[in-house]
C-alpha atoms as a PDB file:
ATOM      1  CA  UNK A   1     -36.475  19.637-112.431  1.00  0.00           C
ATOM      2  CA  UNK A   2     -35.295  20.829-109.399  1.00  0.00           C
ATOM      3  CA  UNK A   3     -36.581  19.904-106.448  1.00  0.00           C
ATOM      4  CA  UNK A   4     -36.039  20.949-103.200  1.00  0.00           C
ATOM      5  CA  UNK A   5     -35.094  18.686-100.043  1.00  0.00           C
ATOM      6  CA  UNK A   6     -36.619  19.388 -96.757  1.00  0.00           C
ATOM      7  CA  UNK A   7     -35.628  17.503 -93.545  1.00  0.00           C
ATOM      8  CA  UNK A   8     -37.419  16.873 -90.053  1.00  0.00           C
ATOM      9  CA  UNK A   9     -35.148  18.116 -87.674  1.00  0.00           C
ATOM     10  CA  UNK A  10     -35.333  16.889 -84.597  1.00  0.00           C
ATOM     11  CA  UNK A  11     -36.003  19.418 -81.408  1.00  0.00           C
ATOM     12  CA  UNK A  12     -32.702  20.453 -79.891  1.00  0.00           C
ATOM     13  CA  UNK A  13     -31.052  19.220 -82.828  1.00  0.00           C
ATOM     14  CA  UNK A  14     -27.624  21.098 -83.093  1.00  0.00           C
ATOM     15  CA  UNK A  15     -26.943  22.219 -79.529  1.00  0.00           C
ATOM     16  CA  UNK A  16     -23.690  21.048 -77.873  1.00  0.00           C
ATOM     17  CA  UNK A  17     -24.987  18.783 -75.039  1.00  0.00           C
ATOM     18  CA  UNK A  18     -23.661  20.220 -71.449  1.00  0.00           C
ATOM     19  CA  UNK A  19     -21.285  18.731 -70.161  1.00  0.00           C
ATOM     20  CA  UNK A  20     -21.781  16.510 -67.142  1.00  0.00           C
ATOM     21  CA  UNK A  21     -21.001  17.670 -64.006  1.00  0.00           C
ATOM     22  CA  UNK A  22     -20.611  21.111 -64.962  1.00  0.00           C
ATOM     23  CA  UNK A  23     -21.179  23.467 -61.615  1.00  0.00           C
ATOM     24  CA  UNK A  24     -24.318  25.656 -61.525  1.00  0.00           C
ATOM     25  CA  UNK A  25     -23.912  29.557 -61.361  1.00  0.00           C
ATOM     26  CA  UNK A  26     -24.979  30.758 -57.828  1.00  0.00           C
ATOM     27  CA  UNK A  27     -25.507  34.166 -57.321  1.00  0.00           C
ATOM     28  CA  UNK A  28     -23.175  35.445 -54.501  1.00  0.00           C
ATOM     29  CA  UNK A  29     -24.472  37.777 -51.665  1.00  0.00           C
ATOM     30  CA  UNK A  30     -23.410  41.410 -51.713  1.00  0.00           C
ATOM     31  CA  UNK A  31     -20.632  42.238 -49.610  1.00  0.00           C
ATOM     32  CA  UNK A  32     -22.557  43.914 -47.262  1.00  0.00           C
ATOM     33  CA  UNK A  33     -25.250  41.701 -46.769  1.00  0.00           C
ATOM     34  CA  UNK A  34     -22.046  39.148 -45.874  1.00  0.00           C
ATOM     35  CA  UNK A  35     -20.570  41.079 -43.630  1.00  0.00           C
ATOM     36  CA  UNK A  36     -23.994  42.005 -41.680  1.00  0.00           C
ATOM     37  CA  UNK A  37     -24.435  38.071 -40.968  1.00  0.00           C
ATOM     38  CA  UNK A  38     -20.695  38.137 -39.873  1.00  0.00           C
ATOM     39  CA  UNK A  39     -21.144  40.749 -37.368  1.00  0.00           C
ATOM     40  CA  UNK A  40     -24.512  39.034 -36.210  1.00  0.00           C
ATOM     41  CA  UNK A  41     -22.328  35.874 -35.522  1.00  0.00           C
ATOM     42  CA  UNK A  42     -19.869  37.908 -33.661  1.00  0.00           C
ATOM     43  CA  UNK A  43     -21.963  39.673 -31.656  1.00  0.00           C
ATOM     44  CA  UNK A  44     -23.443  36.148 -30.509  1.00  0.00           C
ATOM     45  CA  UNK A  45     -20.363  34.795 -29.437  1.00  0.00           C
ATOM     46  CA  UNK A  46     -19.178  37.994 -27.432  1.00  0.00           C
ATOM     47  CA  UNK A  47     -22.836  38.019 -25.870  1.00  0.00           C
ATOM     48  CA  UNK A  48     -22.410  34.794 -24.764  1.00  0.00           C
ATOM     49  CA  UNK A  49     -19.049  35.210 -23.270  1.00  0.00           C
ATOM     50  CA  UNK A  50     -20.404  38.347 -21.265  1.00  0.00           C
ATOM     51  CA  UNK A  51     -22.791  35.983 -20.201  1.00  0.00           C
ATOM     52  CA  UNK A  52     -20.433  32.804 -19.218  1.00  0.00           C
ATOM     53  CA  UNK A  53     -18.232  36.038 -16.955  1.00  0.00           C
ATOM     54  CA  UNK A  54     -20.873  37.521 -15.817  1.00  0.00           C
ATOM     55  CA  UNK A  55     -22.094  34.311 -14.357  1.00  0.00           C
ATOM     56  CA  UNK A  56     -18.707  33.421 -12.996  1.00  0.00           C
ATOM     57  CA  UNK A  57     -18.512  37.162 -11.323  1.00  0.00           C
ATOM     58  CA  UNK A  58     -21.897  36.808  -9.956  1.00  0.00           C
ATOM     59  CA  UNK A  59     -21.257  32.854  -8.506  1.00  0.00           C
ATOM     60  CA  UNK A  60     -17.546  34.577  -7.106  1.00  0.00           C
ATOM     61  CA  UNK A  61     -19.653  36.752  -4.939  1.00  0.00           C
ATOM     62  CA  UNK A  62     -22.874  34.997  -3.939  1.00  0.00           C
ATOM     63  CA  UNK A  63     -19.941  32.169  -3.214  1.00  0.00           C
ATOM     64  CA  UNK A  64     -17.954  34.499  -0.647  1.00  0.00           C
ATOM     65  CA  UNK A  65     -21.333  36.166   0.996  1.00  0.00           C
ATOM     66  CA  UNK A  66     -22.419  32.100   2.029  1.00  0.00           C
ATOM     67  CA  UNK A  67     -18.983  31.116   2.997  1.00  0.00           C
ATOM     68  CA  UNK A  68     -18.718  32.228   6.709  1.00  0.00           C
ATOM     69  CA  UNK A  69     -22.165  30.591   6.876  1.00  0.00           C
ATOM     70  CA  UNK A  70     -20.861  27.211   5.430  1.00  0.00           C
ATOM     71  CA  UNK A  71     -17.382  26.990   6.708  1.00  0.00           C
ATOM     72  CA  UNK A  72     -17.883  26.365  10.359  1.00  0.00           C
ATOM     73  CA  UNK A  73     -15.409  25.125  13.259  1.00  0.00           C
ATOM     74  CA  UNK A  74     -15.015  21.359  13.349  1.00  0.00           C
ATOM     75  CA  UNK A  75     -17.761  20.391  16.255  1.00  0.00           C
ATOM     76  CA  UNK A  76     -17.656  16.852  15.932  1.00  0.00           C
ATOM     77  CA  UNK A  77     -14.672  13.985  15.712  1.00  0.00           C
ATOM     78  CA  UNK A  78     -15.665   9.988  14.439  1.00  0.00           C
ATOM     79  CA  UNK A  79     -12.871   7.521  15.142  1.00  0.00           C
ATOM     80  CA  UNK A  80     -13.047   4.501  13.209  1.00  0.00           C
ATOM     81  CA  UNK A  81     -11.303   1.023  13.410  1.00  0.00           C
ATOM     82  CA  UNK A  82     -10.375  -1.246  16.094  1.00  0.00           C
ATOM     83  CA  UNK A  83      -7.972  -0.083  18.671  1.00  0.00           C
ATOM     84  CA  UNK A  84      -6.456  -2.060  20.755  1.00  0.00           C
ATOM     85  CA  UNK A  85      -3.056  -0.974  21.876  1.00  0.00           C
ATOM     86  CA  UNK A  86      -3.622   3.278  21.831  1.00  0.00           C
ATOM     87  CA  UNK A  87      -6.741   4.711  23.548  1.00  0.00           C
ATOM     88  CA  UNK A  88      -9.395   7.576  21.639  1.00  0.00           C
ATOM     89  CA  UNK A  89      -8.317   9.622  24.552  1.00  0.00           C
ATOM     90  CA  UNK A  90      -5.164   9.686  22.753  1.00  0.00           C
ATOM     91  CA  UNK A  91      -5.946  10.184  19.249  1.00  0.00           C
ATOM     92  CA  UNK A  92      -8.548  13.203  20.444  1.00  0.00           C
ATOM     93  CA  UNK A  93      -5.547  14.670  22.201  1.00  0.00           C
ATOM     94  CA  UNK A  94      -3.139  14.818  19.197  1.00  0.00           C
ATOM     95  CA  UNK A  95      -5.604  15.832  16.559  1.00  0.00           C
ATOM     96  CA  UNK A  96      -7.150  19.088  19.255  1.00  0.00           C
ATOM     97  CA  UNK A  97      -4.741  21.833  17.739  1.00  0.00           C
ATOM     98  CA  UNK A  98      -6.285  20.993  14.259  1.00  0.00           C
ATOM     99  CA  UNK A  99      -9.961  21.107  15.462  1.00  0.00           C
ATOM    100  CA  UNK A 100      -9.230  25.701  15.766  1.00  0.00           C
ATOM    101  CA  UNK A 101      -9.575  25.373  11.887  1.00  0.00           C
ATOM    102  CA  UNK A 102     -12.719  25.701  10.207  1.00  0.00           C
ATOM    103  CA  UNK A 103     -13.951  23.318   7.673  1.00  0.00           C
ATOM    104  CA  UNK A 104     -12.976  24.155   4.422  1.00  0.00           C
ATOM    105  CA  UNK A 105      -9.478  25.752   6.163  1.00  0.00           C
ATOM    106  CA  UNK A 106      -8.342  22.874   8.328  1.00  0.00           C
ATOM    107  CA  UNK A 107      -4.797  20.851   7.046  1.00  0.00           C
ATOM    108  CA  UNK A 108      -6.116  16.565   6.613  1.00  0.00           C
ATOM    109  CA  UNK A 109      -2.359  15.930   5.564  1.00  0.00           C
ATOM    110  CA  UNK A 110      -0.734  16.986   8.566  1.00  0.00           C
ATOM    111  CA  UNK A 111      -3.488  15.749  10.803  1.00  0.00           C
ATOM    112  CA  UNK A 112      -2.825  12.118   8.941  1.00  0.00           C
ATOM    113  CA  UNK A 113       1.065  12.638   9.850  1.00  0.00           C
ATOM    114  CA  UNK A 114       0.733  13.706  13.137  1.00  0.00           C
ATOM    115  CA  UNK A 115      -1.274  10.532  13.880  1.00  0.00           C
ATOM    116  CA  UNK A 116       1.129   8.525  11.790  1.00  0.00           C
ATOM    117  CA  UNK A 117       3.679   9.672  13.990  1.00  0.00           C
ATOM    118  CA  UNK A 118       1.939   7.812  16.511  1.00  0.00           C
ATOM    119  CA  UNK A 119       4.033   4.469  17.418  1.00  0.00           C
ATOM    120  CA  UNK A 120       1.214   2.248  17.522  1.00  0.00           C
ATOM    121  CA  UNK A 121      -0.738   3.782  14.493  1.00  0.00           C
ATOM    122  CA  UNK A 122       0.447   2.208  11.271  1.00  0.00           C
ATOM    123  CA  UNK A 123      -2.140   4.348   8.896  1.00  0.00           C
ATOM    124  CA  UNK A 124      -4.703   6.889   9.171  1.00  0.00           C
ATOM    125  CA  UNK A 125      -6.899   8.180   6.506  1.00  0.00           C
ATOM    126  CA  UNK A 126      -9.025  11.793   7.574  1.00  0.00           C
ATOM    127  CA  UNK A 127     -12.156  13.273   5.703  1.00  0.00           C
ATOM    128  CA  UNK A 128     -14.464  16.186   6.063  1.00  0.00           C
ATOM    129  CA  UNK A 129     -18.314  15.370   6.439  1.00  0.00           C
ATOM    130  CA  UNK A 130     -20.347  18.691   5.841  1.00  0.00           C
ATOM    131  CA  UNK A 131     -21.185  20.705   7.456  1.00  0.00           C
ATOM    132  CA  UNK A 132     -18.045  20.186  10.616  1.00  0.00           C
ATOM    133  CA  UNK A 133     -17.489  17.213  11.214  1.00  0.00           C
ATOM    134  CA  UNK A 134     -13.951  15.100  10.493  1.00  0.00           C
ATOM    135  CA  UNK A 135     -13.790  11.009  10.456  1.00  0.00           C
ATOM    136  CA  UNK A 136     -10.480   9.164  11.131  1.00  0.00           C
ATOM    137  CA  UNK A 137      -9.822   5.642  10.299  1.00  0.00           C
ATOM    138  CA  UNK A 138      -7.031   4.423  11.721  1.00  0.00           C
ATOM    139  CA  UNK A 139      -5.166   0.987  11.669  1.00  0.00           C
ATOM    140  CA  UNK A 140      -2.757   0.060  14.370  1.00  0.00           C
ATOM    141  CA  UNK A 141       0.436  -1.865  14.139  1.00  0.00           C
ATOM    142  CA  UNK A 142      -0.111  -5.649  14.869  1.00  0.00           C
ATOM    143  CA  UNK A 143       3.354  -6.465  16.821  1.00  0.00           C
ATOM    144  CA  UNK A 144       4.313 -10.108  15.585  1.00  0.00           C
ATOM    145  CA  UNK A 145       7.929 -10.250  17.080  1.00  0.00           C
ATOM    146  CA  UNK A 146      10.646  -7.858  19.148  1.00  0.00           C
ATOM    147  CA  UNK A 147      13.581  -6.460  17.318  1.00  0.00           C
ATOM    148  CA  UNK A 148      16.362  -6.552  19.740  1.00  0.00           C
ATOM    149  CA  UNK A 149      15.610  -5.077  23.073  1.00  0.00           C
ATOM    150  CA  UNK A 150      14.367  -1.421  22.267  1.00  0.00           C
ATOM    151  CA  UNK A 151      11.375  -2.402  19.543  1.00  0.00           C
ATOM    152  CA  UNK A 152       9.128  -3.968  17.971  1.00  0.00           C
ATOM    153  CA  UNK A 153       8.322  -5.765  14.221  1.00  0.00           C
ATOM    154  CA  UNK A 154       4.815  -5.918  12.482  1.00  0.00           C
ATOM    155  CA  UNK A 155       3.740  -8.158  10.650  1.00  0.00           C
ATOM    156  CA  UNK A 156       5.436  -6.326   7.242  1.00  0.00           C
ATOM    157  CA  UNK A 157       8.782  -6.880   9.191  1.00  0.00           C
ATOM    158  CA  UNK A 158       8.784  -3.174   9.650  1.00  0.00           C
ATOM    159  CA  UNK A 159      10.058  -1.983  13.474  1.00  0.00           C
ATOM    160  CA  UNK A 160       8.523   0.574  15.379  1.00  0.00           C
ATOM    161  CA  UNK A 161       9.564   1.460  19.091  1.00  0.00           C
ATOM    162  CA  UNK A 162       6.483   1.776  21.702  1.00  0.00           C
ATOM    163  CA  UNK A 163       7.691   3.512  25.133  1.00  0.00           C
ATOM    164  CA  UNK A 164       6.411   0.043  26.796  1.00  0.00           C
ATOM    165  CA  UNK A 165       8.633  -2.730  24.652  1.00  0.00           C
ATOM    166  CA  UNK A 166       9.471  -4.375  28.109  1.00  0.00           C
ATOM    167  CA  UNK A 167       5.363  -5.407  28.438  1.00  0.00           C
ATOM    168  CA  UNK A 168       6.119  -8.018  25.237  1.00  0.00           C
ATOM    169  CA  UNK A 169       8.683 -10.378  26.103  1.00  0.00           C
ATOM    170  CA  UNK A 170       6.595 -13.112  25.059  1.00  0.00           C
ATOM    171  CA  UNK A 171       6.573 -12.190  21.722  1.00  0.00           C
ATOM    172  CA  UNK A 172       9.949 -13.861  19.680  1.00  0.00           C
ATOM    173  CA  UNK A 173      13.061 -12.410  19.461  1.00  0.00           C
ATOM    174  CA  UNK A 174      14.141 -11.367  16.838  1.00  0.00           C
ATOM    175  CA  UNK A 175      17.876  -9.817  15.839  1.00  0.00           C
ATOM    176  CA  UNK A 176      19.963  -8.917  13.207  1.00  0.00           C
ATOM    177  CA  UNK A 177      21.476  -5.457  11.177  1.00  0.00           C
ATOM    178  CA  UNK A 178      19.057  -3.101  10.647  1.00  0.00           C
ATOM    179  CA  UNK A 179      18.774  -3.077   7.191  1.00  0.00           C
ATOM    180  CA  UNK A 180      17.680  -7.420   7.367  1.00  0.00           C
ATOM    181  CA  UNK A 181      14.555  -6.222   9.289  1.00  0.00           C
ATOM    182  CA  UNK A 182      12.357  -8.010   6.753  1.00  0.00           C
ATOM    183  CA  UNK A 183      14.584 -10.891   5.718  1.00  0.00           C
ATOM    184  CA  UNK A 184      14.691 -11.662   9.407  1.00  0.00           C
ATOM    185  CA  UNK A 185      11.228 -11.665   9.904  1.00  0.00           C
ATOM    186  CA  UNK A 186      10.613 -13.841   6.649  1.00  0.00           C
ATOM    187  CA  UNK A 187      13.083 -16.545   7.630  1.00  0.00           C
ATOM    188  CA  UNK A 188      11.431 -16.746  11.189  1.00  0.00           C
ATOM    189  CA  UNK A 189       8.499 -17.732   9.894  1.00  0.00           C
ATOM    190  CA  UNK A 190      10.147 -20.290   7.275  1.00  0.00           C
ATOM    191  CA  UNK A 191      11.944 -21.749  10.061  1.00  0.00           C
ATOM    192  CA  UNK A 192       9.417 -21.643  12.478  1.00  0.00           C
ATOM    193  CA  UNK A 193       7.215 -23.535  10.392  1.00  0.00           C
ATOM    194  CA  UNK A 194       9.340 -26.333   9.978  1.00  0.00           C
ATOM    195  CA  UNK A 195       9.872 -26.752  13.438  1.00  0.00           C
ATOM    196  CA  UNK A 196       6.451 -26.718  14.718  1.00  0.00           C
ATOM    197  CA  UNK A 197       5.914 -30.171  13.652  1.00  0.00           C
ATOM    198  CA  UNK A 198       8.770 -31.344  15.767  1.00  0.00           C
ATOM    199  CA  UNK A 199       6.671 -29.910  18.839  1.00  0.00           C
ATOM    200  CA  UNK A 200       9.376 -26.873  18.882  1.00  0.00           C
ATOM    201  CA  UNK A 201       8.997 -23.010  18.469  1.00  0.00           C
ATOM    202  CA  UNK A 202      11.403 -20.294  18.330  1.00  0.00           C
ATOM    203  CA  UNK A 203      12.070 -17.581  21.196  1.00  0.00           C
ATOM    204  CA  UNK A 204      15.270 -15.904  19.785  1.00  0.00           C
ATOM    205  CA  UNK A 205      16.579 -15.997  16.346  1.00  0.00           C
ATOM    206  CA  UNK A 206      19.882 -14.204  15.467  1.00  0.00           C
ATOM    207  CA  UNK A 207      21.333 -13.018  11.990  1.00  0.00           C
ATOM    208  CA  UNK A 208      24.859 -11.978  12.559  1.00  0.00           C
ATOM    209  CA  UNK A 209      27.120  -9.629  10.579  1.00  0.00           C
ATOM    210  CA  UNK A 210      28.688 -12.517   8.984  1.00  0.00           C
ATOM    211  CA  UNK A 211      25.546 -14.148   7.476  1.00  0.00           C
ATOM    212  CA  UNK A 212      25.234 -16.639  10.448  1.00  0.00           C
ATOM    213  CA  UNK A 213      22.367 -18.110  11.931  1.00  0.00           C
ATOM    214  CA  UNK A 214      21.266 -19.055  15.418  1.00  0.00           C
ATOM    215  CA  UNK A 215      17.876 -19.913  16.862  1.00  0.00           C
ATOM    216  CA  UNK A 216      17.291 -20.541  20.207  1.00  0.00           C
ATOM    217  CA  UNK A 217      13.712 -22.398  20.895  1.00  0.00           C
ATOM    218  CA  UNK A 218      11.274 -22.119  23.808  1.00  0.00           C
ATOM    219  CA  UNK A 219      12.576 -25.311  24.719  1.00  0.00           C
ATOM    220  CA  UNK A 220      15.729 -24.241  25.221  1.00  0.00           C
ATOM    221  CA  UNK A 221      17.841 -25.896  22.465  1.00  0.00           C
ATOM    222  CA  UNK A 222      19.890 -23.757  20.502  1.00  0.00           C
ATOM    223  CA  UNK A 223      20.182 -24.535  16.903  1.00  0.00           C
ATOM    224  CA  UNK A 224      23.355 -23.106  15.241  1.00  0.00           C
ATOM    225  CA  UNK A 225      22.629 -23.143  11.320  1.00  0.00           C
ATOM    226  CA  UNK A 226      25.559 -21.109   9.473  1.00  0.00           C
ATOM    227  CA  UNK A 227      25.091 -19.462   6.644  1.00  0.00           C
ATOM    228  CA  UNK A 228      23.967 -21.258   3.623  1.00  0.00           C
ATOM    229  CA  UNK A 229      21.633 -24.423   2.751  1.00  0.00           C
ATOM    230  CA  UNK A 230      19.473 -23.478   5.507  1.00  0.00           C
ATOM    231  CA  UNK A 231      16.301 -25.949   4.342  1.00  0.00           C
ATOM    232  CA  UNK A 232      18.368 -28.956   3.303  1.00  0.00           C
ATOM    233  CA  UNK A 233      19.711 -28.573   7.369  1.00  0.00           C
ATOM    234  CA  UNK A 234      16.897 -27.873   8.857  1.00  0.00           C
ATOM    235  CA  UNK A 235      15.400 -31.715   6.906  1.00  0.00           C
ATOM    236  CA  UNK A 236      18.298 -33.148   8.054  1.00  0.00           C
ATOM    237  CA  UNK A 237      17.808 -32.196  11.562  1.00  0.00           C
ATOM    238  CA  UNK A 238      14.089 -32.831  11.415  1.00  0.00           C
ATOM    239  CA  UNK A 239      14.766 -36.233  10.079  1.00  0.00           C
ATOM    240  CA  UNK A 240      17.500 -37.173  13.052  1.00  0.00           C
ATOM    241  CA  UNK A 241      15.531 -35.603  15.149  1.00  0.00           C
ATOM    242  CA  UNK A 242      12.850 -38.396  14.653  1.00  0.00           C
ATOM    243  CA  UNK A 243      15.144 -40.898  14.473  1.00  0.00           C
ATOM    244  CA  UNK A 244      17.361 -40.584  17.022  1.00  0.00           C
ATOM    245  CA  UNK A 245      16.664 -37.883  19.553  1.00  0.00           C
ATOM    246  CA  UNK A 246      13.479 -37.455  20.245  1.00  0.00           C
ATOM    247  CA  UNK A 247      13.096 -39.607  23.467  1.00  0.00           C
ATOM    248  CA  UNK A 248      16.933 -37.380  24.823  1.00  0.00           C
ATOM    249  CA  UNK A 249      15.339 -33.877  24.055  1.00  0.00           C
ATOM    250  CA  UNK A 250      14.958 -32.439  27.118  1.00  0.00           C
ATOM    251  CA  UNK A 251      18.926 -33.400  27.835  1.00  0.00           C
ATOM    252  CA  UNK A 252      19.819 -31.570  24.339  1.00  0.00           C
ATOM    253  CA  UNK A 253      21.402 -28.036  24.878  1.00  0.00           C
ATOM    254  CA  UNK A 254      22.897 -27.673  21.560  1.00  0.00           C
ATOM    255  CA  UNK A 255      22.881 -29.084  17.910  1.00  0.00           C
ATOM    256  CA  UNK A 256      24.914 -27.928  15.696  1.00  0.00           C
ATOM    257  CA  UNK A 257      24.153 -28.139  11.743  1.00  0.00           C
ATOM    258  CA  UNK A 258      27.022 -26.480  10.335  1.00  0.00           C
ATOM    259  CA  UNK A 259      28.202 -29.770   8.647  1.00  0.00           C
ATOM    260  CA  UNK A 260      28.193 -30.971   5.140  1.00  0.00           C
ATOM    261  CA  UNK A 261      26.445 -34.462   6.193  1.00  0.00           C
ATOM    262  CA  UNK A 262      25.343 -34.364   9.774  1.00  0.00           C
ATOM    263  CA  UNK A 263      25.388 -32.719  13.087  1.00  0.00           C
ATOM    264  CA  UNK A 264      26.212 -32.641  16.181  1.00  0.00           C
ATOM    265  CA  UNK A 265      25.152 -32.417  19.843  1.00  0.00           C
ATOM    266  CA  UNK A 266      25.931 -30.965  22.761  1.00  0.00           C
ATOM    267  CA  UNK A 267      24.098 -32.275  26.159  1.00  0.00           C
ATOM    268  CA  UNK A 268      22.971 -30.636  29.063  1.00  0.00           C
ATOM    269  CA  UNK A 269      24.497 -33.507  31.463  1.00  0.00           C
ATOM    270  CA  UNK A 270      26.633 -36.385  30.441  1.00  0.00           C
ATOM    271  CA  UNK A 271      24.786 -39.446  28.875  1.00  0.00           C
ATOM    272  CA  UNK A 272      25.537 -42.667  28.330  1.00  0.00           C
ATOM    273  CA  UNK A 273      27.257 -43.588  25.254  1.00  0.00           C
ATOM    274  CA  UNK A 274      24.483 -46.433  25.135  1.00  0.00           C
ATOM    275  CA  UNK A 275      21.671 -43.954  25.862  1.00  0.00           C
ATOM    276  CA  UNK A 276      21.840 -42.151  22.147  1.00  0.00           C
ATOM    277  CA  UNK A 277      21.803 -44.729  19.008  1.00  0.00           C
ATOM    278  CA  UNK A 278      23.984 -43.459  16.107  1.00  0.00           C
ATOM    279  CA  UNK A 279      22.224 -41.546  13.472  1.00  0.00           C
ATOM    280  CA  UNK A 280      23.032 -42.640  10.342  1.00  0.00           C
ATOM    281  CA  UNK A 281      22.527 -39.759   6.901  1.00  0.00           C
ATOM    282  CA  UNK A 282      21.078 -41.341   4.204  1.00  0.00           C
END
């Protein structure tokens, strides 16, 4: 007997699953539809660079119509900062060429170095306030010493030459190349620091071509210090000094601390060899 076989089969049964991850057909856009969009896009961007010029064009303009109303002559100068030693007579005087200029037109750089120019000015700094007015601030030079007999040092150690040099003789003396302006100036103030607490300040001090150097105080005692070791002398004299010659200062003209281990003195008059007791380097 035959008999015949019949199986469920299951829904789907038979099909080759899809792969995973397999893309999905999109339709594409007709070409022209594409190429409409495109030229929508482009006309966009060229619109809004008409736009961006066309504002640029139109500020241009509107910009030179208002600027003979906004750029007016320079009515009004404001000095600022302290001066002592140059009047604001003096700084109207040099800057009134500039003040012909108009606002926007007139030159701050060569108003700043015509002041600079100025002996006595050390820096000057110019701005525009709207609508026409100009402020300077200007800093003078703060004279600390002379430098030789035709000018004068700041307090950088830089020289400058006022007409009137001869008004500040009681400033310190100061002298040397040119080119030690500054080392000058720094060991002045080393060595006038250790001498202040011996009661004594300096009036001249001297570099010389060969690396020498000399102070002269206001008391009148000339200190001749060579070249080198100038600290380790200068503690040796200041310890002596306490020791032994204090009480015979005002009859001191000259020491001399150019030796290895001591110094020497030259009076003003002749002293008894019992009047000085011998100072002995430890």
């Amino acid at each position: 007997m035959y008999g015949a076989m019949l199986r469920h089969r299951q829904p789907g049964a038979g099909r080759v699953p899809a792969r995973r991850g397999a893309s999905r057909m999109v339709a594409r856009q007709p070409v022209p539809a594409r190429l409409s969009k495109l030229g929508v896009s482009l006309l966009r961007t060229l619109g809004g660079l008409l736009l961006l010029v066309a504002l640029g064009v139109g500020s241009y303009f509107l910009a030179q119509r208002l600027l003979p109303y906004a750029d007016q002559p320079i009515a009004d100068v404001k000095l600022e900062g302290h001066l002592t030693y140059v009047s604001n007579q003096a700084i109207l005087d040099r800057i009134a060429p500039f003040r012909q200029a108009s606002f926007f037109s007139v030159d701050l750089a060569s108003i700043r170095n015509e002041l600079e120019s100025m002996s006595w000015i050390a820096k000057a700094e110019v701005r525009r306030v709207w609508p026409d007015q100009l402020v300077v601030h200007l800093e003078e030079q703060l004279p600390v010493a002379r430098w030789g007999d035709e000018a004068l040092l700041n307090n950088q150690g830089e020289a400058f030459a006022p007409s009137e040099v001869s008004h500040y003789e009681h400033l310190p003396q100061l002298v040397g190349p040119q080119r030690a302006q500054e080392k000058v100036m720094q060991q002045y103030h080393v060595l006038n620091q250790m001498l202040r607490p011996l009661g004594f300040s300096i009036a001249r001090l001297e570099l010389r071509e060969r690396g020498s150097w000399f102070v002269t105080t206001v008391q009148g005692i000339e200190l001749l210090l060579g070249r080198d070791h100038l600290l380790a002398k200068m503690r040796r004299f200041s310890s002596i000094y306490e020791k032994a010659l204090k009480e015979q200062s005002a009859n001191i003209a000259r020491i001399d601390l150019r030796y290895a281990n001591g110094l020497a003195v030259a009076w003003r008059e002749p002293v008894a060899p019992t009047a000085v007791k011998p100072a002995a380097v430890q």
